[in-house]
N, C-alpha and C. Protein backbone atom coordinates (compact mmCIF):
# COMPACT_ATOMS: atom_id res chain seq x y z
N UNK A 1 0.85 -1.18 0.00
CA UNK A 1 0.00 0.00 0.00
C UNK A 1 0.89 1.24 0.00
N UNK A 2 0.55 2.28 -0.40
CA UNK A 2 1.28 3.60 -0.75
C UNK A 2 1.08 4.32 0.06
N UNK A 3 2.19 4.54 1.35
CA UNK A 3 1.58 5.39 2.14
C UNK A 3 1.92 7.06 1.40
N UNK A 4 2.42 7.57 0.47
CA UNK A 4 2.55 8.77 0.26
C UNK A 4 1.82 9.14 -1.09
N UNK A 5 1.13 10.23 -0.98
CA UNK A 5 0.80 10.56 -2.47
C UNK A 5 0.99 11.97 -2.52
N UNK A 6 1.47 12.33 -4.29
CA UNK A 6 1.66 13.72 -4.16
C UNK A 6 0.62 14.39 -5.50
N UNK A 7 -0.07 15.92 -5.20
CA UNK A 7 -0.76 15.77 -5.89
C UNK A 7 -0.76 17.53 -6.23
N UNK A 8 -1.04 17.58 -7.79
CA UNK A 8 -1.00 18.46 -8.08
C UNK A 8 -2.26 19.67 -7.67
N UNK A 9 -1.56 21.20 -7.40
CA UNK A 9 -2.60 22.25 -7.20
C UNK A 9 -2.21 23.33 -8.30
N UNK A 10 -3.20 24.00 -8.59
CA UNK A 10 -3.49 25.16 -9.57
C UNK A 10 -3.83 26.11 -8.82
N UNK A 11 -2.95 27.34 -8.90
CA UNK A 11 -3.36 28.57 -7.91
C UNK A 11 -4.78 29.12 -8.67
N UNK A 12 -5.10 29.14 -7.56
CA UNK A 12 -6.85 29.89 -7.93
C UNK A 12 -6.77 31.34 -7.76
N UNK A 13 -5.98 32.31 -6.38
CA UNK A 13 -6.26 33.31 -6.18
C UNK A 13 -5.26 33.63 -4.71
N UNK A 14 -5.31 34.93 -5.15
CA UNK A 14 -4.12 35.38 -3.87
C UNK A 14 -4.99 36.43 -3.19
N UNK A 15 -4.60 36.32 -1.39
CA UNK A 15 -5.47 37.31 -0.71
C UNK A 15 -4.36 38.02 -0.42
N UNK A 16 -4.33 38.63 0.49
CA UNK A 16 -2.94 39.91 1.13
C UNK A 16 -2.31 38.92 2.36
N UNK A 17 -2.18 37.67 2.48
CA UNK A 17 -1.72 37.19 3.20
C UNK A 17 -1.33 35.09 2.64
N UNK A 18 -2.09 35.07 1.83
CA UNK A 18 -1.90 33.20 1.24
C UNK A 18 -2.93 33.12 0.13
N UNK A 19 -2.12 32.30 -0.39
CA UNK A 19 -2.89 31.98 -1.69
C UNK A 19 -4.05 30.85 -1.88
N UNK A 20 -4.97 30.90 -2.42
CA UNK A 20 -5.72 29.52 -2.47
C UNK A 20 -5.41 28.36 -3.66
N UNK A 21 -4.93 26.95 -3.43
CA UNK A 21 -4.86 26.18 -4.87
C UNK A 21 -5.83 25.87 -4.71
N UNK A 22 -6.61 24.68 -6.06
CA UNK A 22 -7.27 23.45 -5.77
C UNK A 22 -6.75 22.72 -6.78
N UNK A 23 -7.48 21.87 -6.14
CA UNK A 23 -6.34 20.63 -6.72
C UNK A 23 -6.81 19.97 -8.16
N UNK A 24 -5.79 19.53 -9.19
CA UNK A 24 -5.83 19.76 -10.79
C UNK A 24 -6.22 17.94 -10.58
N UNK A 25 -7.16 17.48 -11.39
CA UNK A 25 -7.74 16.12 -11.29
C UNK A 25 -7.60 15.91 -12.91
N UNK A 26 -7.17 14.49 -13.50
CA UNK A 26 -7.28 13.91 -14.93
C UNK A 26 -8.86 14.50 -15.39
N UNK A 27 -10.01 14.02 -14.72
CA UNK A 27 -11.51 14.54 -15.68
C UNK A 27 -12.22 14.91 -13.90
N UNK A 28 -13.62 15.36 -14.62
CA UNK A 28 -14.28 15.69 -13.23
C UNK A 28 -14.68 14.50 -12.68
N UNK A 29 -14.64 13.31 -13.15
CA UNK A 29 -15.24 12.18 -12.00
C UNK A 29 -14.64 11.32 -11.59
N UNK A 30 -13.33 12.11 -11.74
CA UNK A 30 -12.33 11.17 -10.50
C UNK A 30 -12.23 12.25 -8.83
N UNK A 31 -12.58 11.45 -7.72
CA UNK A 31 -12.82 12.48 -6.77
C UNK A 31 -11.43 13.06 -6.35
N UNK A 32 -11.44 14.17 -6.04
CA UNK A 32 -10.43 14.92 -4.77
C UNK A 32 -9.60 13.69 -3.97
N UNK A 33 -8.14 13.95 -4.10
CA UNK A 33 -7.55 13.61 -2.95
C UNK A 33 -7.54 14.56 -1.85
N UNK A 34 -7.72 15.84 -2.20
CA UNK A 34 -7.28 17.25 -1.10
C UNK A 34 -8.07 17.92 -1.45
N UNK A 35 -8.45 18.22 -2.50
CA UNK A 35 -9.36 19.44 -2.64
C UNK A 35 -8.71 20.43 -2.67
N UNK A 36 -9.04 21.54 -2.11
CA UNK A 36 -7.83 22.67 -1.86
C UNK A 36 -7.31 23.70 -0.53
N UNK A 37 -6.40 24.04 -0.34
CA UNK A 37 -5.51 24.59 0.61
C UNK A 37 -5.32 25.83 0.42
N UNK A 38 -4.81 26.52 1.82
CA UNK A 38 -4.36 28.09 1.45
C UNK A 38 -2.87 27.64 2.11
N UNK A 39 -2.23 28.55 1.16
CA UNK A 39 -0.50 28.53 1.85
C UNK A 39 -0.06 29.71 1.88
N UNK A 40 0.68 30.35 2.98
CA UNK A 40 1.04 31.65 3.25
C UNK A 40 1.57 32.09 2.12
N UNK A 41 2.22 33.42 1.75
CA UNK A 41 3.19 33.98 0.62
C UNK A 41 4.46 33.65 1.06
N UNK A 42 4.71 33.69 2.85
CA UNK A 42 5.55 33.35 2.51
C UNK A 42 6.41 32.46 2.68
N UNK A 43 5.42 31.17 2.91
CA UNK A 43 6.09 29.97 3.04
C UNK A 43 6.31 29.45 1.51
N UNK A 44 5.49 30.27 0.39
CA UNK A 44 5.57 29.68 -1.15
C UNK A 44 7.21 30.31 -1.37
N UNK A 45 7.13 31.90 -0.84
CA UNK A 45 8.42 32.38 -0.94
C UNK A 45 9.99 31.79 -0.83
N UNK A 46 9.83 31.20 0.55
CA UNK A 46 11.26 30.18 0.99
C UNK A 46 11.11 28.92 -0.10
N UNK A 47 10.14 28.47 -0.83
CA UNK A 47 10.50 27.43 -1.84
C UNK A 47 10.45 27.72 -3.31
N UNK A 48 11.01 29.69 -3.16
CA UNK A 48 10.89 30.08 -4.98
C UNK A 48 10.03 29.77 -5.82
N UNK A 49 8.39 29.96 -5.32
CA UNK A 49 7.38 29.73 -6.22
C UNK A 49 6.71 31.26 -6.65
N UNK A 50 6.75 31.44 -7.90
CA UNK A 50 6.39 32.39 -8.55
C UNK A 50 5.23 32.44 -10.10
N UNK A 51 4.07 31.77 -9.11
CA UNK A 51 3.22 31.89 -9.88
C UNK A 51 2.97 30.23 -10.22
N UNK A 52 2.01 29.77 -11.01
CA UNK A 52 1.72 28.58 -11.71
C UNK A 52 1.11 27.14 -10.71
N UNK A 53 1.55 25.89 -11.04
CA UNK A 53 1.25 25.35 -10.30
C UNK A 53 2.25 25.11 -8.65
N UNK A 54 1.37 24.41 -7.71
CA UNK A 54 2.51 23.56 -6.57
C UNK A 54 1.97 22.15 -6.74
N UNK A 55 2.89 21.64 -5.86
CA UNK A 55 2.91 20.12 -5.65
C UNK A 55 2.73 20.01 -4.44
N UNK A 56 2.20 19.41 -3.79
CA UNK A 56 2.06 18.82 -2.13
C UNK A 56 2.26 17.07 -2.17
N UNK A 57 3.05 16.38 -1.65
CA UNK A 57 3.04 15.65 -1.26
C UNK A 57 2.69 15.03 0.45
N UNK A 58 1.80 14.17 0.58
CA UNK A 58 1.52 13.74 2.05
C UNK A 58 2.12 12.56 2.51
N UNK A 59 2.52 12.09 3.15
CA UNK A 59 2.91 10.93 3.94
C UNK A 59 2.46 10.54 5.36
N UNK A 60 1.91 9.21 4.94
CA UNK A 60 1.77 8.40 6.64
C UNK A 60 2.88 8.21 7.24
N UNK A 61 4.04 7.91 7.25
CA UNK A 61 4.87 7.15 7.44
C UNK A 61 6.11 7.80 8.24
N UNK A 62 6.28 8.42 9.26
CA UNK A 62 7.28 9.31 9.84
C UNK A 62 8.79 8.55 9.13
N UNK A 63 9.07 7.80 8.46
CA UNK A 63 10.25 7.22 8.48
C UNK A 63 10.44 7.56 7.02
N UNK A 64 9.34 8.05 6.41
CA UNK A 64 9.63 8.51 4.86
C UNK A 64 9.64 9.95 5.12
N UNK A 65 9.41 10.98 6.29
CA UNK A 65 9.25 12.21 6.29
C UNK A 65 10.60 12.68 6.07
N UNK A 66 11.22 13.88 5.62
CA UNK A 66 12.50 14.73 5.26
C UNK A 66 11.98 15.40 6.61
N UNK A 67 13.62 15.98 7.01
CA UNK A 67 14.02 16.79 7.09
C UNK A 67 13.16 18.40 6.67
N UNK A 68 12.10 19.05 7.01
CA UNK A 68 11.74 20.27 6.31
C UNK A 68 10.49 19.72 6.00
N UNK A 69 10.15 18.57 6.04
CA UNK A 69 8.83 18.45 6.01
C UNK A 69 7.48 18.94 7.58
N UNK A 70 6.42 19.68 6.97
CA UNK A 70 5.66 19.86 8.09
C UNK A 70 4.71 18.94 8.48
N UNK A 71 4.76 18.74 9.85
CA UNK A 71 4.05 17.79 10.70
C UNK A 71 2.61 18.30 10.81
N UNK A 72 1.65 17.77 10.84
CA UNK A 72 0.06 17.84 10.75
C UNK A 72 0.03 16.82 11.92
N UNK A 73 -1.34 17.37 12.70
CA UNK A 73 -1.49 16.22 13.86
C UNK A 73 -3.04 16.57 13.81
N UNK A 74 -3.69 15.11 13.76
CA UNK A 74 -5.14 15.00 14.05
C UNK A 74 -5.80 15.78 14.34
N UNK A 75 -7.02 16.86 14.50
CA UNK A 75 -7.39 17.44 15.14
C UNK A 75 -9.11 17.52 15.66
N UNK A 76 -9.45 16.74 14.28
CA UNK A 76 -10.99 16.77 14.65
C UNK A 76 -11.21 15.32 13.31
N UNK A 77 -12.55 14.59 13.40
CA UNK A 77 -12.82 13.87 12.56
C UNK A 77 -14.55 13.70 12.33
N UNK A 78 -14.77 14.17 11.31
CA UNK A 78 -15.97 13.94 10.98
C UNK A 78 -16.24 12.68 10.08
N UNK A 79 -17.54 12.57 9.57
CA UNK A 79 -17.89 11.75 8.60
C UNK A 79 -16.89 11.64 7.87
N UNK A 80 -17.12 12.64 6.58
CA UNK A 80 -16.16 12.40 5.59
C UNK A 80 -14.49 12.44 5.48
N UNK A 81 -13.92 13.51 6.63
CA UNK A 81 -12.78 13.77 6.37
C UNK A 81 -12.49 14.14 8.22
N UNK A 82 -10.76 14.19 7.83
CA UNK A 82 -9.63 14.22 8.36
C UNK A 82 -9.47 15.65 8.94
N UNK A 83 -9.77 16.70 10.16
CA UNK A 83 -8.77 18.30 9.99
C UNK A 83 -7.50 17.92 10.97
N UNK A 84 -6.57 18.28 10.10
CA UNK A 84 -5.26 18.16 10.62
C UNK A 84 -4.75 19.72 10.93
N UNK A 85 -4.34 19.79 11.87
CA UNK A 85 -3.77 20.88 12.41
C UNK A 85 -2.02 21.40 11.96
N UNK A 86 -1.27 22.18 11.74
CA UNK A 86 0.11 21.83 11.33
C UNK A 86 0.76 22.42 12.66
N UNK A 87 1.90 21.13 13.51
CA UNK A 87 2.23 21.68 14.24
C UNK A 87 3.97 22.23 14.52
N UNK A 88 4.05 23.78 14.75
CA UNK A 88 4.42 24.21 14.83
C UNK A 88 5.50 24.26 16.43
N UNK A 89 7.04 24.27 16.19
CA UNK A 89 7.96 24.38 17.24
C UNK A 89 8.06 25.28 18.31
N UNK A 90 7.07 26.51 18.26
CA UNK A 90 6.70 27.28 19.15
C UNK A 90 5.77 28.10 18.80
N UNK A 91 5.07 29.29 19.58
CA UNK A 91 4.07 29.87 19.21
C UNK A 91 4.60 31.09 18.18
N UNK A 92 5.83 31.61 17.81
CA UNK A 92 6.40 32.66 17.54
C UNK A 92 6.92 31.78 16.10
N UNK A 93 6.77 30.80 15.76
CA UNK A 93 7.03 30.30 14.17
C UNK A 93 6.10 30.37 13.58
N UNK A 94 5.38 31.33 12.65
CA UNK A 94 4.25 30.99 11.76
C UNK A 94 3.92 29.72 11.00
N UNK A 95 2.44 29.66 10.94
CA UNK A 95 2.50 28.16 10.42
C UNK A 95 2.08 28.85 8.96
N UNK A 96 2.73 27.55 7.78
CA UNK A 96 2.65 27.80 6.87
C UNK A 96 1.40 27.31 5.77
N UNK A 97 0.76 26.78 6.38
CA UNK A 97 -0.83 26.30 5.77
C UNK A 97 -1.69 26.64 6.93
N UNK A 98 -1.46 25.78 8.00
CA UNK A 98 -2.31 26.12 9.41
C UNK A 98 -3.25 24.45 9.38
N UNK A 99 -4.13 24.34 8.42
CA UNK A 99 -5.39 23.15 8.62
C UNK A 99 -5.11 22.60 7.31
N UNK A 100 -5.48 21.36 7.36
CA UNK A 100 -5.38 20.64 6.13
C UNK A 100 -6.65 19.55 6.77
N UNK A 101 -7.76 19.75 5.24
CA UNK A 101 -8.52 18.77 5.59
C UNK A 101 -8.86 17.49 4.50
N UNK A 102 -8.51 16.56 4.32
CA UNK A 102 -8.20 15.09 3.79
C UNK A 102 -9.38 14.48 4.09
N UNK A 103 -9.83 14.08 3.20
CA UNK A 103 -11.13 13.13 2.68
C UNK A 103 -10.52 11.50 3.72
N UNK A 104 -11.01 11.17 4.05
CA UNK A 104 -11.10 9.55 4.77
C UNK A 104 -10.49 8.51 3.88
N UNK A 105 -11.43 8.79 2.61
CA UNK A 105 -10.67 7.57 1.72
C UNK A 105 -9.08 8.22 1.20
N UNK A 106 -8.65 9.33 0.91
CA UNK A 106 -7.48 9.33 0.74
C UNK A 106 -6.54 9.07 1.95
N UNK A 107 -7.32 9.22 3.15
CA UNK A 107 -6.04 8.33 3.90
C UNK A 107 -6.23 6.76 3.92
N UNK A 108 -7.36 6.30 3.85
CA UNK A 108 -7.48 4.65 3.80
C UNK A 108 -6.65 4.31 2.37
N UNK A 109 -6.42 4.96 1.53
CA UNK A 109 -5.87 4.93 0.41
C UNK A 109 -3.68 4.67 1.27
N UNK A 110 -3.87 5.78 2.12
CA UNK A 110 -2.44 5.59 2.23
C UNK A 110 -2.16 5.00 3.49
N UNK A 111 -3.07 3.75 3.97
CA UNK A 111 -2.71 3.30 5.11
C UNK A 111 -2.78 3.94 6.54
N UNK A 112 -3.30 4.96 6.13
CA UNK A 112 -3.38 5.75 7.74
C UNK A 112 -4.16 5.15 8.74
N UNK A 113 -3.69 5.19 10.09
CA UNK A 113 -4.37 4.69 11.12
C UNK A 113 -4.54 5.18 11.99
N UNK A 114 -4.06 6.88 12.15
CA UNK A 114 -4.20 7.91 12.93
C UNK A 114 -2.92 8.42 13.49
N UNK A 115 -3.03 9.56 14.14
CA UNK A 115 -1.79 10.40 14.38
C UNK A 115 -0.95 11.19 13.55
N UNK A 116 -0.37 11.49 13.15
CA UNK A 116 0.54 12.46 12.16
C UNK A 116 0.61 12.24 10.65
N UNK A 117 0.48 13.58 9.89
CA UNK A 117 0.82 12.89 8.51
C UNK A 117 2.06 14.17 8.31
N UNK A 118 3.06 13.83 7.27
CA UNK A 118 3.40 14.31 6.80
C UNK A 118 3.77 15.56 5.33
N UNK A 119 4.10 16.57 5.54
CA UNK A 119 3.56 17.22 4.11
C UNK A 119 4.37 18.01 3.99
N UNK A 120 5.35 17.62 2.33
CA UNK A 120 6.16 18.94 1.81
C UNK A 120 5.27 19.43 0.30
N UNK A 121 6.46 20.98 0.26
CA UNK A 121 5.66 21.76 -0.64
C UNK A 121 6.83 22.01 -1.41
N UNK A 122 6.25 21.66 -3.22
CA UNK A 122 7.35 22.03 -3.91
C UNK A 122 6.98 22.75 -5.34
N UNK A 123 7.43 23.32 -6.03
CA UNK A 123 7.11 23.60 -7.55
C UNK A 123 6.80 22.80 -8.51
N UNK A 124 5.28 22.40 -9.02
CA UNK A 124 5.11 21.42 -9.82
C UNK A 124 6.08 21.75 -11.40
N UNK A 125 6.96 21.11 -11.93
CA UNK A 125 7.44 21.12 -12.71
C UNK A 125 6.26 20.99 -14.26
């Protein structure tokens, strides 16, 4: 089973503080792995993104996480989905997404069984 998947986003729109993607799917009736996210300016900033698409990759698996990857920890669970919280090394480090909320089946998809996922951010090529 695959605990990591990475999946493409299309910037939709920038506010005065993070941008919104959603996420780019083959046709419309394949569902959402993520749906879509806001990411600060300037956490896109420290990874030289200037415009176009990103990439997010997630991971179950703390033993596949890098170095620079941000930690998400459980925070609430409804029916359909997952809110993961991103946690941060003190209160004075901004977080660079803040919530990430994941559909159920994309984590049954990656083996999840609760507790932490992993998530880096990069320039979709």
């Amino acid at each position: 089973m695959e605990n990591t998947i990475t999946i493409t986003l299309n910037m939709e729109k920038a506010t005065k503080n993070c941008v919104k993607f959603n996420e780019v799917t083959e046709n419309e009736f394949i569902p959402e792995k993520l749906g879509s996210i806001y990411v600060q300016k300037s956490a896109l900033a420290e990874i030289g993104f200037n415009g176009g698409n990103l990439c997010i990759s997630i991971t179950t698996d703390a033993e596949n996480a890098e170095d620079g990857d941000l930690k998400f920890i459980a925070e609430k669970t409804t029916k359909n989905t997952v809110k993961f919280a991103e946690s941060v090394a003190n209160e004075w480090i901004p977080e660079k997404i803040g919530s990430l909320y994941v559909p159920k089946y994309t984590l049954a998809q990656m083996g999840y069984t609760g507790g932490e996922i992993y998530v880096s951010l990069s320039i979709a090529e």
